[in-house]
C-alpha atoms as a PDB file:
ATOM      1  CA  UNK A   1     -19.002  19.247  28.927  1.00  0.00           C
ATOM      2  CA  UNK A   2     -18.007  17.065  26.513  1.00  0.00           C
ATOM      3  CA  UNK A   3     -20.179  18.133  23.281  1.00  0.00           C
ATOM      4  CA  UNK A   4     -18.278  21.148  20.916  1.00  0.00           C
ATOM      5  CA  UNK A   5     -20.598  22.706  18.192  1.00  0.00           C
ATOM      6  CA  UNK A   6     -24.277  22.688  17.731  1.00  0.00           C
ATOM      7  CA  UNK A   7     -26.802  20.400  16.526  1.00  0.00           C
ATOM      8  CA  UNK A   8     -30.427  20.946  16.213  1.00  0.00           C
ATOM      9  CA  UNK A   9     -31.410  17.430  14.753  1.00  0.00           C
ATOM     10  CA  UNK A  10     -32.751  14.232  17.332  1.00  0.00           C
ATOM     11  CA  UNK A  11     -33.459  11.330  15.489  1.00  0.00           C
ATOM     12  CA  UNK A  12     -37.294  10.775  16.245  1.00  0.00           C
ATOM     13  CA  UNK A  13     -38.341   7.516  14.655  1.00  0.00           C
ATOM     14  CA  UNK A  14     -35.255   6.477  13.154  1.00  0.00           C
ATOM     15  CA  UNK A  15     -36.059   2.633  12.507  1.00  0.00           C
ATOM     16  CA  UNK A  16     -33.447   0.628  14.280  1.00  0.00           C
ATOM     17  CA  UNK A  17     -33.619  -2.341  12.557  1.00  0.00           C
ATOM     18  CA  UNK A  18     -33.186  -1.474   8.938  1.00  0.00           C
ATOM     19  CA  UNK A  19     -31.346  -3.558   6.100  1.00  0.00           C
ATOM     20  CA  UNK A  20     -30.775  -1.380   3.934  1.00  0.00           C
ATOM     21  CA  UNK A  21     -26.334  -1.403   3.670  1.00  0.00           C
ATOM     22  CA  UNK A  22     -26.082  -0.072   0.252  1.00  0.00           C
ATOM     23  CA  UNK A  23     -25.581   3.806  -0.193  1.00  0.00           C
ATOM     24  CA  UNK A  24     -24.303   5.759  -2.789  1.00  0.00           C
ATOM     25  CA  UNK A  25     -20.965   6.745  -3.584  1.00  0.00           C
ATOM     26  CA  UNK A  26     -20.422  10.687  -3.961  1.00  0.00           C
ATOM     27  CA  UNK A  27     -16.314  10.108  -4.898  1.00  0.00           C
ATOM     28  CA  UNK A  28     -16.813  13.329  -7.333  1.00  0.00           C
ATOM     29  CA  UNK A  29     -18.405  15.885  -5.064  1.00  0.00           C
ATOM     30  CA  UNK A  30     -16.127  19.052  -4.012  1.00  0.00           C
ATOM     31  CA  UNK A  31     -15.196  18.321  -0.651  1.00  0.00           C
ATOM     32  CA  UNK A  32     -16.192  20.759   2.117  1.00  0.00           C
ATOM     33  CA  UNK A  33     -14.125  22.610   3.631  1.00  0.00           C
ATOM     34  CA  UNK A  34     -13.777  22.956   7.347  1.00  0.00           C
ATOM     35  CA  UNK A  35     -14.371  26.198   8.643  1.00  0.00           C
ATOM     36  CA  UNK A  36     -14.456  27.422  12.242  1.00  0.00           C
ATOM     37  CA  UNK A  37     -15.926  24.661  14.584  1.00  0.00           C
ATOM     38  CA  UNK A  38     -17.888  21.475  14.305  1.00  0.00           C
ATOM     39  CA  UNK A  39     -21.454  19.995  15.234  1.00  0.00           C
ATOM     40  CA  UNK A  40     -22.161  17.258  17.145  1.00  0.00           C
ATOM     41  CA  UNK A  41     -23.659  14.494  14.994  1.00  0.00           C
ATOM     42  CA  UNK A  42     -27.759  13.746  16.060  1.00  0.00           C
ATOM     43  CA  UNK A  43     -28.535  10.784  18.089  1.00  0.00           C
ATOM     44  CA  UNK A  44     -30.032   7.341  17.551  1.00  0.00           C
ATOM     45  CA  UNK A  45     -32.541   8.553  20.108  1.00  0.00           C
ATOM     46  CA  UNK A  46     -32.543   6.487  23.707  1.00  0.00           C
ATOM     47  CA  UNK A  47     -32.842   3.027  22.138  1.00  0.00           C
ATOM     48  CA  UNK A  48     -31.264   0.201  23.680  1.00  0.00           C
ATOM     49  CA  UNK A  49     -27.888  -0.075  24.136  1.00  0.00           C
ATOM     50  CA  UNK A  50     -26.166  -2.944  22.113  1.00  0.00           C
ATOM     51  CA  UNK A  51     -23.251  -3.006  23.909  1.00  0.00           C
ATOM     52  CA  UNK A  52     -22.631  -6.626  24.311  1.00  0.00           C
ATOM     53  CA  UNK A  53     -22.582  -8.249  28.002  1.00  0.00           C
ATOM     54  CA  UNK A  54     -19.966 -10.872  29.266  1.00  0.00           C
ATOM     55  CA  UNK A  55     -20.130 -13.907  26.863  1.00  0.00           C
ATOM     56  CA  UNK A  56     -22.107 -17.029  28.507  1.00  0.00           C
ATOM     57  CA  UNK A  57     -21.931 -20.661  27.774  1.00  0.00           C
ATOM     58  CA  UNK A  58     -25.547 -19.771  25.402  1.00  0.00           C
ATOM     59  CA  UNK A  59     -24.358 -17.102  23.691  1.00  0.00           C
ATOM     60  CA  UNK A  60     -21.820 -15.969  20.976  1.00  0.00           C
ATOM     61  CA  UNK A  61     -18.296 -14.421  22.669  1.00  0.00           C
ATOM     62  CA  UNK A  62     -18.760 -10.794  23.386  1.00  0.00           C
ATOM     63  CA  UNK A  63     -16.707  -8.294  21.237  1.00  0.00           C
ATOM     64  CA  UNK A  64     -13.864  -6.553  22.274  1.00  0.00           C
ATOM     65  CA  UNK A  65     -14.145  -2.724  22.315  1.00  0.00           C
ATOM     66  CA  UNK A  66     -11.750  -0.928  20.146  1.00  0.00           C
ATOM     67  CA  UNK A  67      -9.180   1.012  20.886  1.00  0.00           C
ATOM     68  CA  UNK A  68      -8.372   2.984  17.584  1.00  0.00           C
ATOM     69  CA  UNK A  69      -8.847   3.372  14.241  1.00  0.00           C
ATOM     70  CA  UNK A  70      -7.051   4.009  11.325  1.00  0.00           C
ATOM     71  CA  UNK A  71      -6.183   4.434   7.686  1.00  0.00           C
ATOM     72  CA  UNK A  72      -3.057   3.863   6.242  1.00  0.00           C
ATOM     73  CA  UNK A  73      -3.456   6.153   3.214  1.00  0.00           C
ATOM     74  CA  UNK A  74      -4.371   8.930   4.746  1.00  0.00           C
ATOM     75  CA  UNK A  75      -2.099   8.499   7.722  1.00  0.00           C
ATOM     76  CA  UNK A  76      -5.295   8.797   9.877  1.00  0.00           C
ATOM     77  CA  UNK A  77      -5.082   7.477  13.191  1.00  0.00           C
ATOM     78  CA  UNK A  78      -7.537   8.237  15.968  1.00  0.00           C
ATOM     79  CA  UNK A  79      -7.656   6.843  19.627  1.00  0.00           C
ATOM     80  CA  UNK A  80     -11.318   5.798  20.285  1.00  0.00           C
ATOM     81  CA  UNK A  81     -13.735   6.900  22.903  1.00  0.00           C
ATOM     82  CA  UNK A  82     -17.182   5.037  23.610  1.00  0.00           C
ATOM     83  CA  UNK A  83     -19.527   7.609  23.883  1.00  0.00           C
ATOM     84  CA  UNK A  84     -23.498   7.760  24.635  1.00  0.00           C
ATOM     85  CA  UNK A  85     -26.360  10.822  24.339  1.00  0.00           C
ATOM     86  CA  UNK A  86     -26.040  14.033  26.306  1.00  0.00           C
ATOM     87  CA  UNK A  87     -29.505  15.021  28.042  1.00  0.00           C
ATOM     88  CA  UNK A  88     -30.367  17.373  24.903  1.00  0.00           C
ATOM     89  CA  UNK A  89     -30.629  13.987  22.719  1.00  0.00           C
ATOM     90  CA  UNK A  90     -27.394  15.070  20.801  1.00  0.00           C
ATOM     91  CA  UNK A  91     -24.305  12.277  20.486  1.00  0.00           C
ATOM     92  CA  UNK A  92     -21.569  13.301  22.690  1.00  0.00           C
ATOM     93  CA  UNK A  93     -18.485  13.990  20.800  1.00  0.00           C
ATOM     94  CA  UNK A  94     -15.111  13.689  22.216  1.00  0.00           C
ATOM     95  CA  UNK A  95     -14.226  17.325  22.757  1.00  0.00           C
ATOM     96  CA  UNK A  96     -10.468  16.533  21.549  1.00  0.00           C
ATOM     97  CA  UNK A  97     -10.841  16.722  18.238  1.00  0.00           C
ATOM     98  CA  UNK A  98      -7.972  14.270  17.958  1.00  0.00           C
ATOM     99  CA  UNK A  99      -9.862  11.691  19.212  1.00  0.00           C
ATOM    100  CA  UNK A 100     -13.144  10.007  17.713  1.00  0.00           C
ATOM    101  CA  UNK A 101     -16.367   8.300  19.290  1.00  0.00           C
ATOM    102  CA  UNK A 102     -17.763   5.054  18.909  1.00  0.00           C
ATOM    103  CA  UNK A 103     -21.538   5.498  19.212  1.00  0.00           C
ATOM    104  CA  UNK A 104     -22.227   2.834  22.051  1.00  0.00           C
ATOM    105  CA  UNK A 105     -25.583   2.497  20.833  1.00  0.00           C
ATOM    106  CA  UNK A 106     -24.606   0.987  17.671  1.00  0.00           C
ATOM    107  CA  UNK A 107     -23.184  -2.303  17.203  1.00  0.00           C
ATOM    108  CA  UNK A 108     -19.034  -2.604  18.004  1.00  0.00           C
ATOM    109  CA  UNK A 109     -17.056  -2.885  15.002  1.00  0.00           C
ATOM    110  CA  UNK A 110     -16.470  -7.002  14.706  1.00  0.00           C
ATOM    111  CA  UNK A 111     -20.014  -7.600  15.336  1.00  0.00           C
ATOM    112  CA  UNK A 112     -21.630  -9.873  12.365  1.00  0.00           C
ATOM    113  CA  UNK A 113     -24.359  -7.462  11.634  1.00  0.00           C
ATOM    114  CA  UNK A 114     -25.335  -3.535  11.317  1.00  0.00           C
ATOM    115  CA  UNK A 115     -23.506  -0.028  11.372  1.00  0.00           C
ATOM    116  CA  UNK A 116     -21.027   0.617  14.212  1.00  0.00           C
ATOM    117  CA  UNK A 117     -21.004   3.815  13.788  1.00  0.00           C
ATOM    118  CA  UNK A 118     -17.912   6.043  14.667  1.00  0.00           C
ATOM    119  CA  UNK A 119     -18.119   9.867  15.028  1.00  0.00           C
ATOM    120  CA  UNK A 120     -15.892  13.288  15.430  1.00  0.00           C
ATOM    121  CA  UNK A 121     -15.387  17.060  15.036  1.00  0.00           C
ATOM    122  CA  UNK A 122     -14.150  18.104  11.623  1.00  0.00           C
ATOM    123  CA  UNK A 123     -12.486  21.032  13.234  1.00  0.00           C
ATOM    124  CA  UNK A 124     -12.491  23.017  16.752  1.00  0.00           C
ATOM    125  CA  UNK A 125     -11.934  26.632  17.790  1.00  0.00           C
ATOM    126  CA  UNK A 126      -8.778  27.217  18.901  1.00  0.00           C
ATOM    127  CA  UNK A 127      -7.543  23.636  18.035  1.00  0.00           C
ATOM    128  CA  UNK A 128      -7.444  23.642  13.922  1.00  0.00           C
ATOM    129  CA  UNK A 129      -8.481  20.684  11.849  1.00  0.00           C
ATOM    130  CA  UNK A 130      -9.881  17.933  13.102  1.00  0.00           C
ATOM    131  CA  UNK A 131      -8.762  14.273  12.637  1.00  0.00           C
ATOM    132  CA  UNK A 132     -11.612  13.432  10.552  1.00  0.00           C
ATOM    133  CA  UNK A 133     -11.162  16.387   8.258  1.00  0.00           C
ATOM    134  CA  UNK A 134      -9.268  13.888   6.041  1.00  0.00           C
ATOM    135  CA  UNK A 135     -12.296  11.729   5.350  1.00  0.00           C
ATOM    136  CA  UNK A 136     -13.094  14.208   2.788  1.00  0.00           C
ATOM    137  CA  UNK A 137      -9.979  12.674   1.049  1.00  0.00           C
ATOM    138  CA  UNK A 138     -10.618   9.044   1.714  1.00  0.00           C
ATOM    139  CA  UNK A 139     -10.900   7.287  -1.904  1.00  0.00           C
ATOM    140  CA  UNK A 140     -13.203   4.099  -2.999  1.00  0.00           C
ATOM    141  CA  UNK A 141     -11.651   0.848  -1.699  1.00  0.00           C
ATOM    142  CA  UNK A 142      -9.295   2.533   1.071  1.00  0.00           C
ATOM    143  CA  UNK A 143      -8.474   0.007   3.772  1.00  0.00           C
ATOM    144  CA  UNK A 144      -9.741   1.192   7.426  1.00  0.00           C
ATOM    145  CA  UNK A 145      -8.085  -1.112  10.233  1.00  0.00           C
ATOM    146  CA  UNK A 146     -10.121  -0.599  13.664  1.00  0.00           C
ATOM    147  CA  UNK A 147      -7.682  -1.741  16.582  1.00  0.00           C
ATOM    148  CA  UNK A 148      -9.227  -3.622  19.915  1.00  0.00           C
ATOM    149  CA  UNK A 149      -8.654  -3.758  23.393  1.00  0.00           C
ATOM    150  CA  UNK A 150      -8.159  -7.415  22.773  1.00  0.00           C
ATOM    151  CA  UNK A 151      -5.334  -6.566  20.509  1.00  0.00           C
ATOM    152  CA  UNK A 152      -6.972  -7.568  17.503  1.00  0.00           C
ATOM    153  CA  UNK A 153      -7.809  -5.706  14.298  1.00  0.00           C
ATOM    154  CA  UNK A 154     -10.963  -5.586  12.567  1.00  0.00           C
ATOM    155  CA  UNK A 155     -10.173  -4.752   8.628  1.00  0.00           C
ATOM    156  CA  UNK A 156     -12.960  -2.783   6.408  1.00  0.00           C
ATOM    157  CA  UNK A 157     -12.652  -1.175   2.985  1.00  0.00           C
ATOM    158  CA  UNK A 158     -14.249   2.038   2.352  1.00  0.00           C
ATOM    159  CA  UNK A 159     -17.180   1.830  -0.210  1.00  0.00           C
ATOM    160  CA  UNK A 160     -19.233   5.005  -0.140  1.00  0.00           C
ATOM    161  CA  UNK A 161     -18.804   8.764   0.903  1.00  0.00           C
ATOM    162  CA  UNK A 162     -21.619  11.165   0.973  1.00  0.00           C
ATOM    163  CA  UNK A 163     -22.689  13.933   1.890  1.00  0.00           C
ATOM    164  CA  UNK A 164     -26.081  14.003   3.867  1.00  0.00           C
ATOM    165  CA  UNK A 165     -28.325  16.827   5.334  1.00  0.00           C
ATOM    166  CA  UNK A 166     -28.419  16.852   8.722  1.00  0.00           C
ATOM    167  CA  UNK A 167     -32.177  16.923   9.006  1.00  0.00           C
ATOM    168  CA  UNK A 168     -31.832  13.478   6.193  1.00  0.00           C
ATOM    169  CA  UNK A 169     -29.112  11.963   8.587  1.00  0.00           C
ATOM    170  CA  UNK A 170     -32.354   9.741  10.632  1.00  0.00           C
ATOM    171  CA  UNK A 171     -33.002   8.273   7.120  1.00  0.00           C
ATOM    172  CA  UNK A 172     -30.239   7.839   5.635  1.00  0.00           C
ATOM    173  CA  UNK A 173     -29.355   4.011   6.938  1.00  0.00           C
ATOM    174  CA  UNK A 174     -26.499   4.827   9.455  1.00  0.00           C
ATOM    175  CA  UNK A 175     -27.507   3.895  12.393  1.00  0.00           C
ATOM    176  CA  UNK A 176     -28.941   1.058  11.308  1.00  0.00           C
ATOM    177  CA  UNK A 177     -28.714  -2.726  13.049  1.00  0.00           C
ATOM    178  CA  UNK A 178     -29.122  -5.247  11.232  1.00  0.00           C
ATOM    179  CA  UNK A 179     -27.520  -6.163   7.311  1.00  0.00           C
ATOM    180  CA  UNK A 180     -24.389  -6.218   6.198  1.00  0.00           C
ATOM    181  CA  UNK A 181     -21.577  -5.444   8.966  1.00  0.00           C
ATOM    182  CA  UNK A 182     -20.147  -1.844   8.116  1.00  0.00           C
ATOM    183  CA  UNK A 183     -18.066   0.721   9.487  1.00  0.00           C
ATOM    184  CA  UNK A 184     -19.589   4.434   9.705  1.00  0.00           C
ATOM    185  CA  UNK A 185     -17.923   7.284  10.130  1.00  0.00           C
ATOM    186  CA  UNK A 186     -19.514  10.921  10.646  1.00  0.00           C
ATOM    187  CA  UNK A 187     -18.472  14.429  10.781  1.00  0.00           C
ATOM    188  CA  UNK A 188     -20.007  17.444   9.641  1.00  0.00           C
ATOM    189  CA  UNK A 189     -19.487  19.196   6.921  1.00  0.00           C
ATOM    190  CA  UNK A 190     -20.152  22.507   4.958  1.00  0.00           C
ATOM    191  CA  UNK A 191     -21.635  25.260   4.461  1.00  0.00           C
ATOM    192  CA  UNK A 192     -21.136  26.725   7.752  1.00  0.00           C
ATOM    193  CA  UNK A 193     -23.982  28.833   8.597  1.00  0.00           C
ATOM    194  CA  UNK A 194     -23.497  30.403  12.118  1.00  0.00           C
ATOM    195  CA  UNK A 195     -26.692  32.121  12.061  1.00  0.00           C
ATOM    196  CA  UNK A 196     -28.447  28.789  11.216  1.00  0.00           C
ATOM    197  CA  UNK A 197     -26.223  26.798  13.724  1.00  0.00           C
ATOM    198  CA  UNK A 198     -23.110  25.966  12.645  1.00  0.00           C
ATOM    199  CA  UNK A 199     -22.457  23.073   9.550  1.00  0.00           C
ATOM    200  CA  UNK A 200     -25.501  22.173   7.503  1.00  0.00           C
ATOM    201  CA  UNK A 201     -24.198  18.977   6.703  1.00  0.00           C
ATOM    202  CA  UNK A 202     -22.658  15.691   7.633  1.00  0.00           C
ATOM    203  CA  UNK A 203     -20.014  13.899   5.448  1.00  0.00           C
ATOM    204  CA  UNK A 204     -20.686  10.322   5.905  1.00  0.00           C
ATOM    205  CA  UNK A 205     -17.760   7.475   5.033  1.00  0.00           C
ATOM    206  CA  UNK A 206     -18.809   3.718   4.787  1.00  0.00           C
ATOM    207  CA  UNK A 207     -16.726   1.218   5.303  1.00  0.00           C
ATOM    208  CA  UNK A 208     -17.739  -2.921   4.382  1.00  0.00           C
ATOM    209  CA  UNK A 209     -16.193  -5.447   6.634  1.00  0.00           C
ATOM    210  CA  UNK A 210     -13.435  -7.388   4.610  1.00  0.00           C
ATOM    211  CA  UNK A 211     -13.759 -11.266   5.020  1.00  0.00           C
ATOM    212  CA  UNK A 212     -10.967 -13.009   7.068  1.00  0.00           C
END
């Protein structure tokens, strides 16, 4: 359990360590439309994890987890699961689809470098519209707050939204770890093609981290 929709893409040899934070904007494109029910979003492969450890008198303080995210504008808000790589190589995806993942593999959100990347279902059988079905209405220079267990907020502002093929997603700089600190969020998107697995797409949203 635990992973709603299907996904036929594994990221083999997705370079972990790229630098490469700028995408482009796709503000004009005709939004898809969610249809029946979501795929999970393809894997960073079995990489290791970057899930911080305890702090130590060495090293830098170790990142809170967060708890939610949201933004304002939308009137998104999302409670946050971590969330690893089911035994197909697929990202698990909370099955609520009121509820997003953060991809454990990727750096938390806070952390001074790479994409922390955050993932959910667009839409589920049975359940309507996803939570992330609004990101197809998030605008350049929206604010995205991502809450911590710590009680703290991290603050980004959006800065791209595109749409990516789902057998592109590997190159397309999202799960990268290193560069620029941003915020990605995933979910699929349109056309729906049952007979070719479900969504064809992924709508990706990046968010830059906005100084304190």
């Amino acid at each position: 359990m635990g992973i709603v929709g299907v996904c036929l893409i594994v990221l083999l040899g997705l370079t972990l360590a790229r630098d490469d934070s700028g995408v482009p904007a796709d503000f004009g494109a005709d939004p898809a439309r969610a249809v029946e029910r979501t795929a999970s979003v393809p894997s960073a492969g079995d990489g290791p994890s970057s899930v911080p450890a305890a702090a130590d008198r060495a090293g830098p303080p170790a990142v809170p987890a967060p708890s939610s995210v949201r933004i304002p504008r939308l009137g998104l808000r999302a409670p946050v699961d971590p969330v690893g790589v089911a035994p197909d190589g697929q990202v698990v995806v909370p099955e609520d689809p009121d509820r997003v993942g953060w991809y454990r593999f990727s750096p938390l959100p806070g952390a001074g470098a790479g994409s922390s990347v955050i993932v959910g279902h667009v839409d589920a059988t049975g359940r309507g519209l996803g939570v992330l079905a609004a990101l197809s209405q998030v605008r350049e220079g929206d604010r995205v707050a991502v809450d911590r267990q710590d009680g703290s907020t991290v603050a980004y502002r959006i800065a791209s939204r595109r749409t990516v093929a789902k057998n592109a997603l590997s190159g397309s700089g999202a799960f990268r770890r290193e560069g620029r600190p941003t915020l990605t969020l995933i979910t699929c998107a349109g056309p729906y093609l049952r007979e070719e697995g479900g969504y064809q797409n992924n709508l990706v949203v990046t968010a830059v981290a906005v100084p304190k």
